[in-house]
Protein backbone atom coordinates (compact mmCIF):
# COMPACT_ATOMS: atom_id res chain seq x y z
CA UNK A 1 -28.77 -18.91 -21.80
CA UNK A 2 -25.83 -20.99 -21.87
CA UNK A 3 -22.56 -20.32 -23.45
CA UNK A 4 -22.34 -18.63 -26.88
CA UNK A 5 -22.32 -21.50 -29.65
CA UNK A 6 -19.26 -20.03 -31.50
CA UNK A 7 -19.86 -21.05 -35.13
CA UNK A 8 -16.94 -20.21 -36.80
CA UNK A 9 -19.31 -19.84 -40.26
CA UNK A 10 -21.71 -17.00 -38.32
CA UNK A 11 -18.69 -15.18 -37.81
CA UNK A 12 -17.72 -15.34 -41.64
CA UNK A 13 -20.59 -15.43 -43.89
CA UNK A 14 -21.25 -11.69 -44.92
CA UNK A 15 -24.94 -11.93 -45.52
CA UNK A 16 -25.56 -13.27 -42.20
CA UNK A 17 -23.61 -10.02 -40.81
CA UNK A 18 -25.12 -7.53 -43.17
CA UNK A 19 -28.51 -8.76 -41.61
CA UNK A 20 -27.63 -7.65 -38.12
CA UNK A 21 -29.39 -3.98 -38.13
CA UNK A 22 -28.98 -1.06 -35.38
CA UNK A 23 -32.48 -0.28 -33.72
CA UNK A 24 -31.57 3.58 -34.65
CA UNK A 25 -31.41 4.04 -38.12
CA UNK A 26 -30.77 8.13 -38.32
CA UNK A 27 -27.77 8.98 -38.62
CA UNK A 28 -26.46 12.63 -37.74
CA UNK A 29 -23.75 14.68 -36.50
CA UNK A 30 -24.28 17.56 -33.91
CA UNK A 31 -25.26 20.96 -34.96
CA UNK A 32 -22.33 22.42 -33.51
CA UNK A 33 -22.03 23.79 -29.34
CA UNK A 34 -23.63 26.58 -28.32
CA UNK A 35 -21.07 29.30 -27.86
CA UNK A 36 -22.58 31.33 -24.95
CA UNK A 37 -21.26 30.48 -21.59
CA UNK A 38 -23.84 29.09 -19.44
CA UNK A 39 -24.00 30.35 -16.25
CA UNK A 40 -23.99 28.26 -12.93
CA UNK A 41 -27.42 29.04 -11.95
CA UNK A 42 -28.72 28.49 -15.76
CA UNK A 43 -27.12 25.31 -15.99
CA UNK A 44 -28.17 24.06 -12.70
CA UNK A 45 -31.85 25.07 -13.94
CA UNK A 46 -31.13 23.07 -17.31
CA UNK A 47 -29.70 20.25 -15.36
CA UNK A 48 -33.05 20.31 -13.15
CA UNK A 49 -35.34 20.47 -16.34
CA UNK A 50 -33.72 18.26 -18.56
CA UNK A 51 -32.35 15.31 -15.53
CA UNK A 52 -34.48 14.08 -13.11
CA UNK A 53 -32.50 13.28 -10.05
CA UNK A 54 -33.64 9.93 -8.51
CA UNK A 55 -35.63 10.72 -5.45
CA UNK A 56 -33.64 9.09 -2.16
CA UNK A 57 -35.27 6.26 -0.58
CA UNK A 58 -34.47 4.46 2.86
CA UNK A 59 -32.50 1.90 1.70
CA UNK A 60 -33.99 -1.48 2.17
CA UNK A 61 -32.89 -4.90 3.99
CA UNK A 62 -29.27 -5.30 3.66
CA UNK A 63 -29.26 -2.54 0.91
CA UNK A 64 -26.42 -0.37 2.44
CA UNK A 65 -25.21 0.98 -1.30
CA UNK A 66 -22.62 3.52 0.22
CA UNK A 67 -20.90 1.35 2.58
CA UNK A 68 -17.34 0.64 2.19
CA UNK A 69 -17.40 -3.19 0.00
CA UNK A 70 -15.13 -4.91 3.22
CA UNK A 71 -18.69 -3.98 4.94
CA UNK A 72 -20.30 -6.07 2.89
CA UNK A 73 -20.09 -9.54 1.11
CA UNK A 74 -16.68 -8.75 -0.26
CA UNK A 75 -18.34 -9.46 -3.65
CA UNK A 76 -21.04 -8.08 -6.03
CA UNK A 77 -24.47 -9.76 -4.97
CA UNK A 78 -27.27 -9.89 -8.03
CA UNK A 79 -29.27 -8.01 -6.31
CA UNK A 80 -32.31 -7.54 -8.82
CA UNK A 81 -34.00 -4.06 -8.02
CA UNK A 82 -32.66 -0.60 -8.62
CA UNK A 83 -31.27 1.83 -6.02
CA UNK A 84 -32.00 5.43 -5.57
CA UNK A 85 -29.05 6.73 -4.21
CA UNK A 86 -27.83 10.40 -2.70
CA UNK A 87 -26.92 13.46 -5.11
CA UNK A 88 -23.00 13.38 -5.07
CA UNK A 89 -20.77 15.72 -2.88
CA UNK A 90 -21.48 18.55 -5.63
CA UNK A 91 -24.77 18.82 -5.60
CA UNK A 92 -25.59 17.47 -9.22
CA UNK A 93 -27.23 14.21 -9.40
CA UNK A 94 -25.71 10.84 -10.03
CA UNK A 95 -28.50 9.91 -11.87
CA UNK A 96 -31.01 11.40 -14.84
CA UNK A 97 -34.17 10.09 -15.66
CA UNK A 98 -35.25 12.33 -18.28
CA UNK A 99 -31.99 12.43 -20.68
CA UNK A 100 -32.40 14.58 -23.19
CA UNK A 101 -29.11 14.90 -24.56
CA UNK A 102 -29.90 12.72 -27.83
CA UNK A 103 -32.31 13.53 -30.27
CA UNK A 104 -34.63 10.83 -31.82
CA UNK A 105 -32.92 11.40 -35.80
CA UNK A 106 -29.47 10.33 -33.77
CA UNK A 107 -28.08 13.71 -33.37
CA UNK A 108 -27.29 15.75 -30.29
CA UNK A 109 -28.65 18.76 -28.59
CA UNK A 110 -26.46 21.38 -28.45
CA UNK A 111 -27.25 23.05 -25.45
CA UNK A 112 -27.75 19.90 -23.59
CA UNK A 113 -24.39 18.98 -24.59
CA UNK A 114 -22.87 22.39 -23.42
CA UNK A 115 -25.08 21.38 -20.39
CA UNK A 116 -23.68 17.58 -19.72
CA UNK A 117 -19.95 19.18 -21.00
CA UNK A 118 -20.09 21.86 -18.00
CA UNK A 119 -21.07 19.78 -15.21
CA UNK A 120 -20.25 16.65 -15.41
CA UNK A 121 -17.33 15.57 -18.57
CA UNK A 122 -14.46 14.58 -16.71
CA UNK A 123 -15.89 15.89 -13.54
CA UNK A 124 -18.47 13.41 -12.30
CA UNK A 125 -19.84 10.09 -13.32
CA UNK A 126 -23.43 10.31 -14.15
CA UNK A 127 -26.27 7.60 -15.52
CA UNK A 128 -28.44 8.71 -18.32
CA UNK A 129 -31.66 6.41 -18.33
CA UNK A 130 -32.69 5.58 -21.61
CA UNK A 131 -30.61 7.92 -23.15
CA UNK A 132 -32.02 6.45 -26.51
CA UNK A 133 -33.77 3.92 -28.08
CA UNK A 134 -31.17 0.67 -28.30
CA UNK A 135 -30.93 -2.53 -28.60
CA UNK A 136 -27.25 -4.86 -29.49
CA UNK A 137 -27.36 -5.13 -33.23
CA UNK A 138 -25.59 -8.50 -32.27
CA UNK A 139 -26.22 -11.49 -30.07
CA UNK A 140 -23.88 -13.12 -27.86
CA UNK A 141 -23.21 -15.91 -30.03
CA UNK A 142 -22.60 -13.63 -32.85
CA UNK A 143 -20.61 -11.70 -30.59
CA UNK A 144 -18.43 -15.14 -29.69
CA UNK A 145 -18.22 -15.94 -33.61
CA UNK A 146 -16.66 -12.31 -34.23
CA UNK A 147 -13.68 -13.45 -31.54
CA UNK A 148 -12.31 -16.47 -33.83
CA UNK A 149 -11.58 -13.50 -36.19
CA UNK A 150 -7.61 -12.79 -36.50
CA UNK A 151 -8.48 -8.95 -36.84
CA UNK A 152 -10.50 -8.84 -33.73
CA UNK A 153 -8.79 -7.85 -30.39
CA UNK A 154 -11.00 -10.76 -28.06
CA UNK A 155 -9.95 -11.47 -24.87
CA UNK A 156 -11.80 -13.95 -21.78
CA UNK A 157 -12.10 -12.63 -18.35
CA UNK A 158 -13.05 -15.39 -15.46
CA UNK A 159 -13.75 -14.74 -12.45
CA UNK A 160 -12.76 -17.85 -10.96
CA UNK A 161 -13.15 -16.13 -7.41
CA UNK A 162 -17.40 -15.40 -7.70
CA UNK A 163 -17.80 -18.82 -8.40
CA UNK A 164 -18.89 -21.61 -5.69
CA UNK A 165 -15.50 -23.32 -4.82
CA UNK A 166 -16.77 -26.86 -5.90
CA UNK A 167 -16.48 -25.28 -9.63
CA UNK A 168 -13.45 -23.60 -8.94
CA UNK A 169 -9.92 -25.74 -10.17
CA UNK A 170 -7.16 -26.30 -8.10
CA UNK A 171 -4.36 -23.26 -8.46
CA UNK A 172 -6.69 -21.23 -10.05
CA UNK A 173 -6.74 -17.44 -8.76
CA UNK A 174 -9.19 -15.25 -8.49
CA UNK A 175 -9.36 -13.82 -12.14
CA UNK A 176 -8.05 -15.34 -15.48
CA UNK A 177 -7.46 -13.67 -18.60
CA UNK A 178 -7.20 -15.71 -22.22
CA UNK A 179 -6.22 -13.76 -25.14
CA UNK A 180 -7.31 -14.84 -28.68
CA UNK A 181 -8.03 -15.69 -31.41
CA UNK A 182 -9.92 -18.52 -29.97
CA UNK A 183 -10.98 -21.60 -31.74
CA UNK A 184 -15.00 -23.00 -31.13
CA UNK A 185 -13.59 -25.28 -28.36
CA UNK A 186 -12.22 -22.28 -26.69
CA UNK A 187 -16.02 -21.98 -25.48
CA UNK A 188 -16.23 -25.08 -24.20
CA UNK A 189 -13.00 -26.45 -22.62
CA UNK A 190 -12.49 -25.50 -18.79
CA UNK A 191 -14.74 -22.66 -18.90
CA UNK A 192 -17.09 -22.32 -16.00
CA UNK A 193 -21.07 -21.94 -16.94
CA UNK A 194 -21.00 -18.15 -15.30
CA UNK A 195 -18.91 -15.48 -14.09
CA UNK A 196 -17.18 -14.64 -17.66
CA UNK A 197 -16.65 -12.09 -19.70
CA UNK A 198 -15.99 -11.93 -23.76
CA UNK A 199 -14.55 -8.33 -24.93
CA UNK A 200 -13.73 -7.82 -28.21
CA UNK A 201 -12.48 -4.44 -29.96
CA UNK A 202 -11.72 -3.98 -33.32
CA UNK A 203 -14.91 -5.07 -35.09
CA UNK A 204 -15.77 -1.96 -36.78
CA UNK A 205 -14.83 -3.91 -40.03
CA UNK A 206 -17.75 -5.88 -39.31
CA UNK A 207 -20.52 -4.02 -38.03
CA UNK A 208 -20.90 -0.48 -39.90
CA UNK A 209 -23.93 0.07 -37.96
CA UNK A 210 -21.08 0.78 -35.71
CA UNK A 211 -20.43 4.18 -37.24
CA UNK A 212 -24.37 5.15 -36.70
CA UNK A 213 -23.68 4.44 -32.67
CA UNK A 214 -20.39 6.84 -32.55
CA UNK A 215 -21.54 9.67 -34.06
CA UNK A 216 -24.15 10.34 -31.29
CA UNK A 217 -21.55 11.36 -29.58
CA UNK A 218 -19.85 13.63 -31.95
CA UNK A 219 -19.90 16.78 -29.63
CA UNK A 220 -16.67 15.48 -28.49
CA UNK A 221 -14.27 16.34 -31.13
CA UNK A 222 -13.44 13.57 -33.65
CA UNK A 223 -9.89 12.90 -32.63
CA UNK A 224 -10.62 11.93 -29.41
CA UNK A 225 -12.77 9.07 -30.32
CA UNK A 226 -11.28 5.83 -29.90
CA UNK A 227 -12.51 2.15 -30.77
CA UNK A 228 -16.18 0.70 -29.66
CA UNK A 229 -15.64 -2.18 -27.61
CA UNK A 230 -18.62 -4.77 -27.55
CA UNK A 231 -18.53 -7.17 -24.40
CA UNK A 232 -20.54 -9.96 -23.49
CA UNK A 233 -21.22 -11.33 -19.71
CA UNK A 234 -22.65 -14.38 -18.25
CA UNK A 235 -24.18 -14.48 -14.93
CA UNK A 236 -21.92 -12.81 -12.43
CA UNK A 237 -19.37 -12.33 -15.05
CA UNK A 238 -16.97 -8.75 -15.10
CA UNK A 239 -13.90 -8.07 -14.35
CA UNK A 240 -13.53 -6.56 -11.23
CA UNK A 241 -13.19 -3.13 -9.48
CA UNK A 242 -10.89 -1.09 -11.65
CA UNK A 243 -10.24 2.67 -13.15
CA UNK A 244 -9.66 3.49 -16.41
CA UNK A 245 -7.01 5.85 -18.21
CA UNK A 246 -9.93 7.34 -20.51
CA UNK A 247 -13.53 8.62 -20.41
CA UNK A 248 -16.22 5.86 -21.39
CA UNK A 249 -20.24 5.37 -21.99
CA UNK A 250 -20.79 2.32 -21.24
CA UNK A 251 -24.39 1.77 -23.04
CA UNK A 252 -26.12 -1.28 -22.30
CA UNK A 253 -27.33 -3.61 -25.37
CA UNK A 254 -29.14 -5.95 -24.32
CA UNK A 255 -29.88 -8.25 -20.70
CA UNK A 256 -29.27 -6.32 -17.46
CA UNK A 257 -26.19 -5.16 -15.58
CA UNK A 258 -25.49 -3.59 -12.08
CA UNK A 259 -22.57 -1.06 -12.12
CA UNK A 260 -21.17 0.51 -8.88
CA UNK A 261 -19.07 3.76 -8.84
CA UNK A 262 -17.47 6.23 -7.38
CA UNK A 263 -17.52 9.80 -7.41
CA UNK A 264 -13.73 10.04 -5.81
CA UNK A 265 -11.18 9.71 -8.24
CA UNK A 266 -8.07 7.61 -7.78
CA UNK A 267 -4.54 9.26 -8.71
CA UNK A 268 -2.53 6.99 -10.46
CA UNK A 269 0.47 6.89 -7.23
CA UNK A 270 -2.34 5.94 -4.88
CA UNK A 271 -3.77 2.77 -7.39
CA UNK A 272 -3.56 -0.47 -5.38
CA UNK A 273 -4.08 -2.95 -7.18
CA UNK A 274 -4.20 -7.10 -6.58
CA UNK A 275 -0.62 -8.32 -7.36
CA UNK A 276 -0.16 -11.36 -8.94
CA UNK A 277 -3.30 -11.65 -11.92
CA UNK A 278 -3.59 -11.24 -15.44
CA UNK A 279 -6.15 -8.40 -14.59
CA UNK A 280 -6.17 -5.09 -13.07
CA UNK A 281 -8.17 -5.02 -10.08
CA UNK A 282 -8.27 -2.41 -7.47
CA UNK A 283 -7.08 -3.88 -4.56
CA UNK A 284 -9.55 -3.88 -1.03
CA UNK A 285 -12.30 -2.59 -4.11
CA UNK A 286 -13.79 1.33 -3.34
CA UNK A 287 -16.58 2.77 -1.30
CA UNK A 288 -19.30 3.06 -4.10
CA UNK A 289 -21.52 6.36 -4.21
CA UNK A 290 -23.67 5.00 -6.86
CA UNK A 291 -25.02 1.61 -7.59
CA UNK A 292 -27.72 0.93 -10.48
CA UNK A 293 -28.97 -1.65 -12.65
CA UNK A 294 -28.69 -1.44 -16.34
CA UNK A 295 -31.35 -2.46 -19.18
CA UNK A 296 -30.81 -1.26 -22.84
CA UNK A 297 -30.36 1.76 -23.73
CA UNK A 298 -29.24 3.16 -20.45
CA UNK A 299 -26.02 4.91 -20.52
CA UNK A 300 -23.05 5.22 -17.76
CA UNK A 301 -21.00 7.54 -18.20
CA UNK A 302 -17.62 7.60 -15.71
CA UNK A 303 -14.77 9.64 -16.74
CA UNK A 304 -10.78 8.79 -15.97
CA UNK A 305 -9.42 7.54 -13.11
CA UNK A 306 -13.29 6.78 -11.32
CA UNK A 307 -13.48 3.53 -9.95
CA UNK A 308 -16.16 1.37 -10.96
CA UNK A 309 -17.33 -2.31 -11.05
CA UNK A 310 -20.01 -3.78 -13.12
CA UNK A 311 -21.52 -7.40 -12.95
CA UNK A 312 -23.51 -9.09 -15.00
CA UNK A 313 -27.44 -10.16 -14.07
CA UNK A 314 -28.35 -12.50 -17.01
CA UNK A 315 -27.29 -14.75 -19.40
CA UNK A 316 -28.02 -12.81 -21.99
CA UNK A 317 -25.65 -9.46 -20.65
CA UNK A 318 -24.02 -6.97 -23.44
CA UNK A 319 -22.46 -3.57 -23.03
CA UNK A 320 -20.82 -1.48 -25.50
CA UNK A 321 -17.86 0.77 -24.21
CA UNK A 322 -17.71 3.77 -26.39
CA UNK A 323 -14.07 5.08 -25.11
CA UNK A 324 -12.24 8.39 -25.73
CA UNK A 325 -8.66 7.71 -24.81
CA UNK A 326 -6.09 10.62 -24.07
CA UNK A 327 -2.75 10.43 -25.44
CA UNK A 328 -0.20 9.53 -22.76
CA UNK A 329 1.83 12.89 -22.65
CA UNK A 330 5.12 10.70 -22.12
CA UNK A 331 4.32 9.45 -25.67
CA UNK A 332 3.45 12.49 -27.03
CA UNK A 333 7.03 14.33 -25.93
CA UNK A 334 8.92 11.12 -27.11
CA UNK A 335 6.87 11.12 -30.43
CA UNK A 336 7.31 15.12 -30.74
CA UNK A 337 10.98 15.36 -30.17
CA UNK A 338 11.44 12.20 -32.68
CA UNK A 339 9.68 14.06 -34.82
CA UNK A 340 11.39 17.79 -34.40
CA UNK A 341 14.86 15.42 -34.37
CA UNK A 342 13.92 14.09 -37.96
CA UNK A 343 13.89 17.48 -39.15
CA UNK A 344 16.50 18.58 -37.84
CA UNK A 345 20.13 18.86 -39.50
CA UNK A 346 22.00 16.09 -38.96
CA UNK A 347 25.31 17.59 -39.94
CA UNK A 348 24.87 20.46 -37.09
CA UNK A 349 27.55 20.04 -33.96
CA UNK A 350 27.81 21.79 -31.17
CA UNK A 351 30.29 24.82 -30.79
CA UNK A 352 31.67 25.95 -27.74
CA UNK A 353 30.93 29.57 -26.73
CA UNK A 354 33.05 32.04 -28.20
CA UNK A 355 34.51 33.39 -24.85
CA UNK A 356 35.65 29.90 -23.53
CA UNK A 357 37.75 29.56 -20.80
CA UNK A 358 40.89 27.72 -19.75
CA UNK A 359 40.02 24.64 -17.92
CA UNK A 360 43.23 23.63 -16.66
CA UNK A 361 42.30 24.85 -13.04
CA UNK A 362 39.30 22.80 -13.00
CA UNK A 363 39.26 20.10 -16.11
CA UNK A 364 36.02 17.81 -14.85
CA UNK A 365 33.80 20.88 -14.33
CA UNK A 366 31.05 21.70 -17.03
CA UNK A 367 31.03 25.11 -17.34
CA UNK A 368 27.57 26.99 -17.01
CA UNK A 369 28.27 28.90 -20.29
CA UNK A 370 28.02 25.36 -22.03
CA UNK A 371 25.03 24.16 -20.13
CA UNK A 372 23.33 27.42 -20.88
CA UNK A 373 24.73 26.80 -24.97
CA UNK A 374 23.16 23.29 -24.98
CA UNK A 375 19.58 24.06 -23.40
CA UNK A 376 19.14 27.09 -25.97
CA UNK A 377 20.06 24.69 -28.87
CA UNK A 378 17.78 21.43 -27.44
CA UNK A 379 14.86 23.79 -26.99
CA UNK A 380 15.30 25.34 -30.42
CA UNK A 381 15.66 22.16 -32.28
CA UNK A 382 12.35 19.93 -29.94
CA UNK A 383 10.23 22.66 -29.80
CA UNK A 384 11.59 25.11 -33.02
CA UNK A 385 11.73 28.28 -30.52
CA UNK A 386 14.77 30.04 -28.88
CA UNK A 387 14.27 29.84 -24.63
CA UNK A 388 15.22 32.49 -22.10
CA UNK A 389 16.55 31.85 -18.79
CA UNK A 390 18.86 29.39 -17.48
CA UNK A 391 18.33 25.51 -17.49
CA UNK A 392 16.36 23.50 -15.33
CA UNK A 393 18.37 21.00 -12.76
CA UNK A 394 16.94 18.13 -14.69
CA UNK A 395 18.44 19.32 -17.67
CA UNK A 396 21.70 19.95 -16.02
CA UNK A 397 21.82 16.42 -14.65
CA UNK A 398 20.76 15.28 -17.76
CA UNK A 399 23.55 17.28 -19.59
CA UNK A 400 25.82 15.46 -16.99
CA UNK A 401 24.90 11.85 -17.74
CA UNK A 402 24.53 12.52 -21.66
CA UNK A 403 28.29 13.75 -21.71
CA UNK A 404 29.65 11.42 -19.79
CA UNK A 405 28.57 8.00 -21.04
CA UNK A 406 30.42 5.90 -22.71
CA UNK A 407 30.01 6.37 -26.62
CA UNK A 408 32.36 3.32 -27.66
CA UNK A 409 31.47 0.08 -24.97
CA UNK A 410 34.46 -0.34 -22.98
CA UNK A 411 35.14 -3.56 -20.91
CA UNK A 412 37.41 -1.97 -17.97
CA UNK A 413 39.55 -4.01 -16.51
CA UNK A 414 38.56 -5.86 -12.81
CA UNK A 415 35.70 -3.18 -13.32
CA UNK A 416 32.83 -4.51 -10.53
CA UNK A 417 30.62 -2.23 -8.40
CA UNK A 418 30.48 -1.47 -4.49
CA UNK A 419 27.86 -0.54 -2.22
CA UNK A 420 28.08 2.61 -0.10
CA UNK A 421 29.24 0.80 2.95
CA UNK A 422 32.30 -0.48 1.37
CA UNK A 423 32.74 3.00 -0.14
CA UNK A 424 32.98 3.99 3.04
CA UNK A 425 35.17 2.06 4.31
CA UNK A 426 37.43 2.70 1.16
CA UNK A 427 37.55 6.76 2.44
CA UNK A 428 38.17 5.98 5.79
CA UNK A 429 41.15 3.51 4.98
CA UNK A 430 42.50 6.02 2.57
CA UNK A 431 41.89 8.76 5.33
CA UNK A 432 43.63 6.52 8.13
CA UNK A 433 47.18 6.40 5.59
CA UNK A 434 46.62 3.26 3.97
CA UNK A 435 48.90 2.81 1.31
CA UNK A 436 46.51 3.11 -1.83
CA UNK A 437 45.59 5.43 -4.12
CA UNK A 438 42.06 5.65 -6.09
CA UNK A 439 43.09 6.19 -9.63
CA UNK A 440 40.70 7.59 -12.33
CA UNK A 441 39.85 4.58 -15.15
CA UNK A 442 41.14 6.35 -18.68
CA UNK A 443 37.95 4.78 -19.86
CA UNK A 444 35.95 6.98 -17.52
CA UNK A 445 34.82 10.32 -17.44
CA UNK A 446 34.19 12.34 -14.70
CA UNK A 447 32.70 15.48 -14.66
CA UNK A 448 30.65 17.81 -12.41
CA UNK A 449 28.69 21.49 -12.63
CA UNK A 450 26.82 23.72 -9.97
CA UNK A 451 23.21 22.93 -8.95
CA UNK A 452 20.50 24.58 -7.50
CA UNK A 453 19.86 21.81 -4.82
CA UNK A 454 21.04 18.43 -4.40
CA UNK A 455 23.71 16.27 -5.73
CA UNK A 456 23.17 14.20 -9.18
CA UNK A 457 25.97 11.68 -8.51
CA UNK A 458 29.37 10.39 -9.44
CA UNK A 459 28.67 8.63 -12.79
CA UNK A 460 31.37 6.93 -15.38
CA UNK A 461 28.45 6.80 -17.33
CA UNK A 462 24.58 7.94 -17.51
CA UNK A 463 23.56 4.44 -16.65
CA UNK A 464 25.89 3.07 -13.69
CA UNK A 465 25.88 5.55 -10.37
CA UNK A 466 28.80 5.31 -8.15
CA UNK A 467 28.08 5.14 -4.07
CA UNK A 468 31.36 7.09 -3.73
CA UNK A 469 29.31 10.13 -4.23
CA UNK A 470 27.67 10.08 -1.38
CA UNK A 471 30.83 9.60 0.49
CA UNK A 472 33.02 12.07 -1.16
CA UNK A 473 29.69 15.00 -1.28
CA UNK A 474 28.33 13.84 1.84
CA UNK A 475 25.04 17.07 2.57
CA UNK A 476 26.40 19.58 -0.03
CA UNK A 477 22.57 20.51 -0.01
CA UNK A 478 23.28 24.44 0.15
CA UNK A 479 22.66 27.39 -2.65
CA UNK A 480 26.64 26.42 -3.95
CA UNK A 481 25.63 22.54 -4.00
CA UNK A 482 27.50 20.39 -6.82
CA UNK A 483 26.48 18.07 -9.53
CA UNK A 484 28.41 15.33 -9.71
CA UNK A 485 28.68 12.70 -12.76
C-alpha cells in the first residue's frame, strides 16, 4: 500500500464516518469481580485451562529471540514467522493461545479477569491471541484524514535510521517527530515510502464505535481509563525501544506487527535514553524475553515501565493502544494542597507559642517550639487532620528557606556570588588578621535550627545557597548537627 491519500473531505463528511462499523457489535459491561480470593494453586490451574502457553521450539537460523539486541542487527528485522518463546522467570507464560477473558456479547468474564488481575496486571506482560473477534473500524487513509482535524492529537514518527541510507537526507537523525494538524501535502512532502508512523488520540468524537472497544475492558475501574489511541505504520515503521508511564493493550486492527518485550522492568533513575531526538528511545535498546507477530485481534498487554518495541510488517499496519494512565503523585500533592489551600482561611496567621522565649542570646535560631507550631498547622490545613510527632528534616529545611526569602525583591548593593574556593580563601584571610570584616546585608536574613543529620545551608533566601556554609559548618554531621539558612 502506499501512503494514506489524506482527503481532507473523508475526514469531514459525517456519513462517510457514520459508515465505518466495529466488527463487534455487543456492547456490555462486566458482571462485576468475583470476590473470593483465588488461591495460587487455583489460579495457576485456571491460568493452565484457560491460556495455552506456547510450546518452546529450538529456535531456528539466526532466530536467537532472547539475545541481547547489540547481538544482533542492531535493528528490528521483518522477520515473517512467529516465535515460541520460554515461560518468563515466574513461571506463567508470556503467551496464551486460548484467551478467554472476553466473552463473544463484548463483556468480560469475571473470574478470568480475577484470573489475568492476579497474575499478571502490572506484574508481567502477557499476549492474548485472538482475544476477540476484531478488525480496525477505520483504514489508514481514513485514519490520515482524521489527523488534518484541529481536535485530533496526530503526530509523525520517522525512522529515518531503518531506512537504506540512499533515502536517508543529509542531517537527518535517526528518528523525527512532526506534530499536527497536518495539511494533505503533509503526506507527501519529504516523507520516506516506509518506516513511519501516524498516531492520533483524541478521536473519540469521531468514532463512537470507540466506546463499544473500551468497555471490554471495564473490569478495570472507570477512572483509570484514559484515551484510545489509533496508530498507523508503514513497512518498518515504529518508534523505537521505549517504556511507558501507564499500562496498555495494544490490540492489533488490521495488517501484521512484531512486538518485542521484556519481562524486566526499568526504574525510572536507571532509563537511558538516546539524547538529542524528538523521541524517547531507550538507549543500547533491552534484552527481549518475548518476541511475536501480531494479526487482528491479538492483544499485548505490557504494563508500566516494561520495555518494548514494535515494528511494523505491512503496508497496511494498525494498532489501537487502549491506555490506563496513573496520576503522577507529584501532581496529585500539588493539586491536593491547592485544593485544601483554597479552602482554607485566608485571614488565619500564624501565632507564636504561648511560652516563647527571649531570643536575644541567640536571634538567627528558629526555635523547635515554632517548627513544631508550623508542621501541626501545614498538616492540619493540606491534609484537614492534626499530626503527632515532631517534623521531618525536609520540613525543617523547608521551614528554613520559606522564612527566610525575600518577600519584597531587593537589589543589594555589589551583591554577586562566590564559589567555595574563594569562600575559602575569604575564612582563611579573615583567620590570618586581615583587616576586614564580613558584615550581614540588612536585606538578608539569616537564620538556622537543629537537625537530625546534615547541614541545609547558609541561604539569604530559599533560592540562592551560599558556599560559605560549607566553610563556616565544615562536617557538623553528628546527633547536635545544625541547619543553616
Amino acid at each position: 500500500m502506499a501512503q494514506p491519500a489524506c482527503s481532507a473531505a473523508r475526514a469531514r463528511a459525517g456519513d462517510e464516518q457514520r459508515r465505518w462499523r466495529p466488527t463487534h457489535t455487543g456492547r456490555g459491561a462486566c458482571t462485576g469481580l468475583c470476590g473470593r480470593v483465588v488461591a495460587l494453586v487455583a489460579l495457576l490451574a485456571c491460568a493452565c485451562e484457560c491460556f495455552t502457553p506456547a510450546q518452546p521450539r529450538a529456535p531456528g537460523r539466526g532466530e536467537a529471540a532472547c539475545a541481547p539486541r547489540a547481538a544482533r542487527s542492531g535493528r528490528p528485522r521483518a522477520r515473517r514467522a512467529g516465535f515460541a518463546l520460554r515461560a518468563c522467570r515466574a513461571g506463567l507464560p508470556l503467551e496464551v493461545k486460548e484467551c478467554k477473558l472476553f466473552r463473544p456479547d463484548g463483556s468480560c468474564d469475571p473470574e478470568q479477569a480475577d484470573a489475568f488481575l492476579s497474575a499478571y496486571w502490572q506484574k508481567q506482560p502477557v499476549l492474548l491471541r485472538q482475544a476477540f473477534a476484531f478488525e480496525s473500524p477505520i483504514s489508514p487513509d481514513e485514519l490520515a484524514g482524521l489527523a488534518l482535524e484541529e481536535e485530533v492529537r496526530s503526530r509523525i514518527i520517522i525512522d529515518w535510521g531503518a531506512l537504506d541510507p540512499a533515502l536517508r537526507p543529509p542531517g537527518k537523525k535517526d528518528y523525527e517527530l512532526r506534530v499536527g494538524p497536518f495539511t494533505e501535502a503533509s503526506f507527501e512532502q519529504d516523507m520516506p515510502p516506509t518506516c513511519y508512523t501516524l498516531l492520533c488520540n483524541g478521536v473519540a468524537a469521531h468514532l463512537p464505535q470507540l466506546a463499544d472497544l473500551q468497555a471490554r475492558f471495564n473490569f478495570i475501574p472507570n477512572w483509570r481509563h484514559d484515551d484510545i489511541m489509533i496508530s498507523y505504520a508503514a513497512e518498518g515503521g515504529g518508534v523505537g525501544p521505549h517504556v511507558d508511564n501507564y499500562d496498555v493493550f495494544l490490540l492489533q486492527g488490521r495488517g501484521r506487527r512484531k512486538w518485542a518485550v521484556s519481562t524486566q522492568p526499568i526504574a525510572a533513575d536507571d532509563e537511558e535514553i538516546i539524547e538529542g531526538i524528538d523521541v524517547r528511545v531507550l538507549k543500547g535498546g533491552f534484552v527481549a524475553d518475548g518476541e511475536w507477530e501480531l494479526t487482528a485481534g491479538d492483544i499485548l498487554y505490557v504494563p508500566p515501565r516494561y520495555p518494548h518495541w514494535g515494528t511494523a510488517l505491512d503496508d497496511e499496519c494498525m494498532t489501537y493502544s487502549i491506555g490506563f494512565r496513573a496520576p503522577n503523585l507529584q501532581d496529585i500533592s500539588l493539586e491536593f494542597a491547592n485544593h485544601m489551600g483554597d479552602l482554607s482561611n485566608p485571614d488565619a496567621f500564624y501565632q507564636d507559642p504561648p511560652a516563647m522565649r527571649n531570643s536575644a542570646q541567640d536571634p538567627g535560631r528558629i526555635a523547635p517550639e515554632a517548627v513544631a507550631k508550623l508542621w501541626r498547622e501545614v498538616a492540619h490545613t493540606i491534609l484537614g487532620v492534626d499530626v503527632e510527632g515532631a517534623p521531618t528534616d525536609a520540613f525543617r529545611r523547608w521551614v528554613g528557606g520559606f522564612v527566610t526569602q525575600q518577600l519584597r525583591p531587593t537589589t543589594l548593593d555589589n551583591q554577586r556570588s562566590c564559589d567555595v574556593e574563594e569562600a575559602e580563601r575569604i575564612v582563611a584571610d579573615l583567620e590570618h588578621g586581615a583587616e576586614e570584616r564580613l558584615t550581614r546585608n540588612e536585606a538578608c536574613k539569616v537564620a538556622w535550627l537543629p537537625l537530625s543529620s546534615g547541614i541545609a545551608g547558609l541561604l539569604t533566601d530559599r533560592d540562592n545557597p551560599c558556599a560559605l556554609s560549607h566553610v563556616l559548618c565544615p562536617g557538623a554531621s553528628c546527633d547536635t548537627s545544625v541547619g543553616l539558612f
